[in-house]
Protein backbone atom coordinates (compact mmCIF):
# COMPACT_ATOMS: atom_id res chain seq x y z
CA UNK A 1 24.43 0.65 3.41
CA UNK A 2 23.93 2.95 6.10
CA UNK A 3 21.53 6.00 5.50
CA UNK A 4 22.81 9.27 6.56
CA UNK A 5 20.93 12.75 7.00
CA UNK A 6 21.30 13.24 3.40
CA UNK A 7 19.90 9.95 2.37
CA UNK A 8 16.93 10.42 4.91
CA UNK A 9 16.32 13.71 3.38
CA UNK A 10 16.21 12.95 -0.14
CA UNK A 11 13.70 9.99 0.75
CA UNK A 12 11.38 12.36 3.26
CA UNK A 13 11.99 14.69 -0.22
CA UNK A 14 10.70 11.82 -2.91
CA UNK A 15 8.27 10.67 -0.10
CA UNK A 16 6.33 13.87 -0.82
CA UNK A 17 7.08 14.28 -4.66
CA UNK A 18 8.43 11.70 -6.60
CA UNK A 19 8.33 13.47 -9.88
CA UNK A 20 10.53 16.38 -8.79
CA UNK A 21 13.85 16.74 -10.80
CA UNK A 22 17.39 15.75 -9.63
CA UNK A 23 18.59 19.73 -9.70
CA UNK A 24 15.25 20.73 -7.87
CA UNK A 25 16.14 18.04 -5.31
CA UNK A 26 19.72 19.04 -5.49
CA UNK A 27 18.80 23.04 -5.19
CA UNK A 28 17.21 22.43 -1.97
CA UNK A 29 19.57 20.56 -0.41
CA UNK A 30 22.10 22.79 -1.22
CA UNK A 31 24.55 20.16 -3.21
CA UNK A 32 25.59 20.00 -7.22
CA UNK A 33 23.29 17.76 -9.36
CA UNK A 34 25.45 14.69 -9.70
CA UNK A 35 25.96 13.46 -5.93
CA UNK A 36 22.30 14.05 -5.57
CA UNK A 37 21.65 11.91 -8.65
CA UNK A 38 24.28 9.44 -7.63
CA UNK A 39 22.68 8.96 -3.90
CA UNK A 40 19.22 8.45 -5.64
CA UNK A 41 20.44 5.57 -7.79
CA UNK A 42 22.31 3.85 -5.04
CA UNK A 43 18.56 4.04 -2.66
CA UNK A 44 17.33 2.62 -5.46
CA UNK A 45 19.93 -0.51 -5.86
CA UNK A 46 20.16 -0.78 -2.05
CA UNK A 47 16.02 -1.27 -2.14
CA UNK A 48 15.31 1.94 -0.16
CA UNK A 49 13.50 2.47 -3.00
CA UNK A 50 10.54 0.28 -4.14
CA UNK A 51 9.24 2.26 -7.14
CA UNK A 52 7.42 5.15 -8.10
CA UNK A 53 4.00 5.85 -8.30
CA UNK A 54 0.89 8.85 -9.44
CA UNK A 55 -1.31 8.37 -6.54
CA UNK A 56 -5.15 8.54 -8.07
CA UNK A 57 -7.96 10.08 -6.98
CA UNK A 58 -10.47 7.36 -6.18
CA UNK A 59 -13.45 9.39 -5.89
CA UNK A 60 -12.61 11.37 -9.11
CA UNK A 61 -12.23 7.81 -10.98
CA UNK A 62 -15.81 6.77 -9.24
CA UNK A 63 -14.35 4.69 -6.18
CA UNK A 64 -16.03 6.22 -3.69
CA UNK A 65 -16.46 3.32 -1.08
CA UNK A 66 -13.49 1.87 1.05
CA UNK A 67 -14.29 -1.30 2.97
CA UNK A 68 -12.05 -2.68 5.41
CA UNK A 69 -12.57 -6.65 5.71
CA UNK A 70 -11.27 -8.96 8.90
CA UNK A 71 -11.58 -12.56 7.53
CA UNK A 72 -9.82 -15.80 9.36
CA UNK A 73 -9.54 -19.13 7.21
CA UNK A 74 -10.14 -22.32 7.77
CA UNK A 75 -6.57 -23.91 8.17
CA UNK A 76 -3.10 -22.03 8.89
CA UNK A 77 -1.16 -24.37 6.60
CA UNK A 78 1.02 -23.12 4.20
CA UNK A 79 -0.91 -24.36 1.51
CA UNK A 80 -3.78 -22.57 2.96
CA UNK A 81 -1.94 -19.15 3.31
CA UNK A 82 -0.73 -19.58 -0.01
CA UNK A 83 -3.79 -20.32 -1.96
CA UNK A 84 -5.08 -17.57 -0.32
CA UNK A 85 -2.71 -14.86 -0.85
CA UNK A 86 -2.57 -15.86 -4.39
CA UNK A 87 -5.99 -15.55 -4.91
CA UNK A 88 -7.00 -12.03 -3.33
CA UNK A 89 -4.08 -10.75 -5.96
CA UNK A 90 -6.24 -11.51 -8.95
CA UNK A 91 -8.72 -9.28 -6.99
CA UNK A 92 -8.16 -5.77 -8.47
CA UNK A 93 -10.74 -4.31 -6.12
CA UNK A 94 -8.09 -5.46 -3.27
CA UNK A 95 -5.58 -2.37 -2.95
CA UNK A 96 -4.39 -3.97 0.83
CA UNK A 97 -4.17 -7.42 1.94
CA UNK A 98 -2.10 -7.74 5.60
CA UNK A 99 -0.96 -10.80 7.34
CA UNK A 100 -2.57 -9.88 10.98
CA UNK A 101 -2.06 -10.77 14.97
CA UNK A 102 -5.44 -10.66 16.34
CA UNK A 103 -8.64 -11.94 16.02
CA UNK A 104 -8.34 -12.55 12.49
CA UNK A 105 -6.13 -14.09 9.90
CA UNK A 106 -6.16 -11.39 7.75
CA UNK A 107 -7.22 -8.10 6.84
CA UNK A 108 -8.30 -6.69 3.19
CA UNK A 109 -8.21 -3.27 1.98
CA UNK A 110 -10.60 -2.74 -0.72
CA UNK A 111 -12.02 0.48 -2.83
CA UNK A 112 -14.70 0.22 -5.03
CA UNK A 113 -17.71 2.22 -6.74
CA UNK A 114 -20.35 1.91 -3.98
CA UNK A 115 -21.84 -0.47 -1.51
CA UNK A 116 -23.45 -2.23 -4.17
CA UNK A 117 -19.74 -3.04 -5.87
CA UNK A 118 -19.02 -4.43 -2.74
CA UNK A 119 -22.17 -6.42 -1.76
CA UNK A 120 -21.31 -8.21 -5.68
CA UNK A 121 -17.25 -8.53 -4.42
CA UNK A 122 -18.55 -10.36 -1.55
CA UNK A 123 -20.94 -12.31 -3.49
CA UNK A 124 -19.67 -13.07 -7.03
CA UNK A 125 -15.53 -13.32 -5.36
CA UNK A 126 -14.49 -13.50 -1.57
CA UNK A 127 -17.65 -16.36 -0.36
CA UNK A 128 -16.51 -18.68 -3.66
CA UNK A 129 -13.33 -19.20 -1.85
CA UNK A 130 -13.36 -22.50 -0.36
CA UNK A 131 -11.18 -22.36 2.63
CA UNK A 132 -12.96 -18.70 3.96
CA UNK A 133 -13.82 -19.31 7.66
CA UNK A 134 -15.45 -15.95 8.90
CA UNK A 135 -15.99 -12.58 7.30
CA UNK A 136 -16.69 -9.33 9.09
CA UNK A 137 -16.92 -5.88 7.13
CA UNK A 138 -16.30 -2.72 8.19
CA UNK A 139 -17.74 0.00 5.35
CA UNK A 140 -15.66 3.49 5.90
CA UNK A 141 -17.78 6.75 6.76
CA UNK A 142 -14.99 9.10 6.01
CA UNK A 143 -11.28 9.53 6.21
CA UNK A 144 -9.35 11.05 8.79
CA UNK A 145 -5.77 10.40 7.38
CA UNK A 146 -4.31 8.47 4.45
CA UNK A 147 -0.49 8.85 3.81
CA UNK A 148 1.80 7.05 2.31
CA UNK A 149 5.26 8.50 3.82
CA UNK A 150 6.82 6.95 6.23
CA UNK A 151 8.20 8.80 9.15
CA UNK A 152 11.79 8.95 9.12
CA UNK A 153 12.46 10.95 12.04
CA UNK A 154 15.20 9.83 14.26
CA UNK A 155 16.29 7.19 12.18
């Protein structure tokens, strides 16, 4: 499927508000409720569309510390990667877990209450894995940016 300026506009659209309506959608971009509808569905099928989500307010729920982790592993089998992966997804304090070039293997994305929530992670979760190598945490101050649109400009 090949996205036209339509497509990208109803994405850049949901990007921003996912619970808007198919006639508000349709309203602004200036087309009957049906096409509109019918384009959404086939971004959907076609996997332009993941899913949609409420974004939470961390702080409000009591998550007020992010902590950014850089962590390489022991081995670089499969096996290793694997295990791995599968493990930091039964950690619900992990939001992010990427796959990274660099001076590490990997790098984890984690919100939780306080320092102290994360000093207990460390301790209680991520050390008890046996094929960690090395660790290095960096605790966020404050946020410059966090978005979760992706630019679609000149696509």
């Amino acid at each position: 499927m090949r996205l036209d300026q339509i497509d990208l506009k109803i994405l850049k659209l949901l990007q921003t508000n996912s619970n808007r309506t198919t006639k508000s959608l349709a309203e602004e971009l200036q087309m009957s409720t049906t096409p509109v509808f019918e384009r959404i569905k086939k971004l959907e099928k076609e996997g332009y569309i993941d899913n949609y989500v409420a974004l939470l307010n961390a702080k409000k729920l009591g998550l007020k510390q992010t902590v950014f982790i850089g962590l390489t592993l022991q081995g670089h089998t499969r096996s290793y990667l694997e295990k791995f992966v599968k493990q930091i997804n039964e950690f619900p304090e992990v939001v992010e877990c990427h796959r990274i070039a660099g001076n590490f293997d990997y790098l984890l994305k984690l919100v939780v209450e306080d320092v102290e929530a994360y000093e207990k992670f460390i301790i209680t979760k991520l050390t008890l894995l046996p094929y960690l190598g090395s660790v290095q945490s960096y605790v966020a101050l404050s946020k410059g940016k966090q978005t979760h649109e992706l630019n679609l400009e000149g696509l």
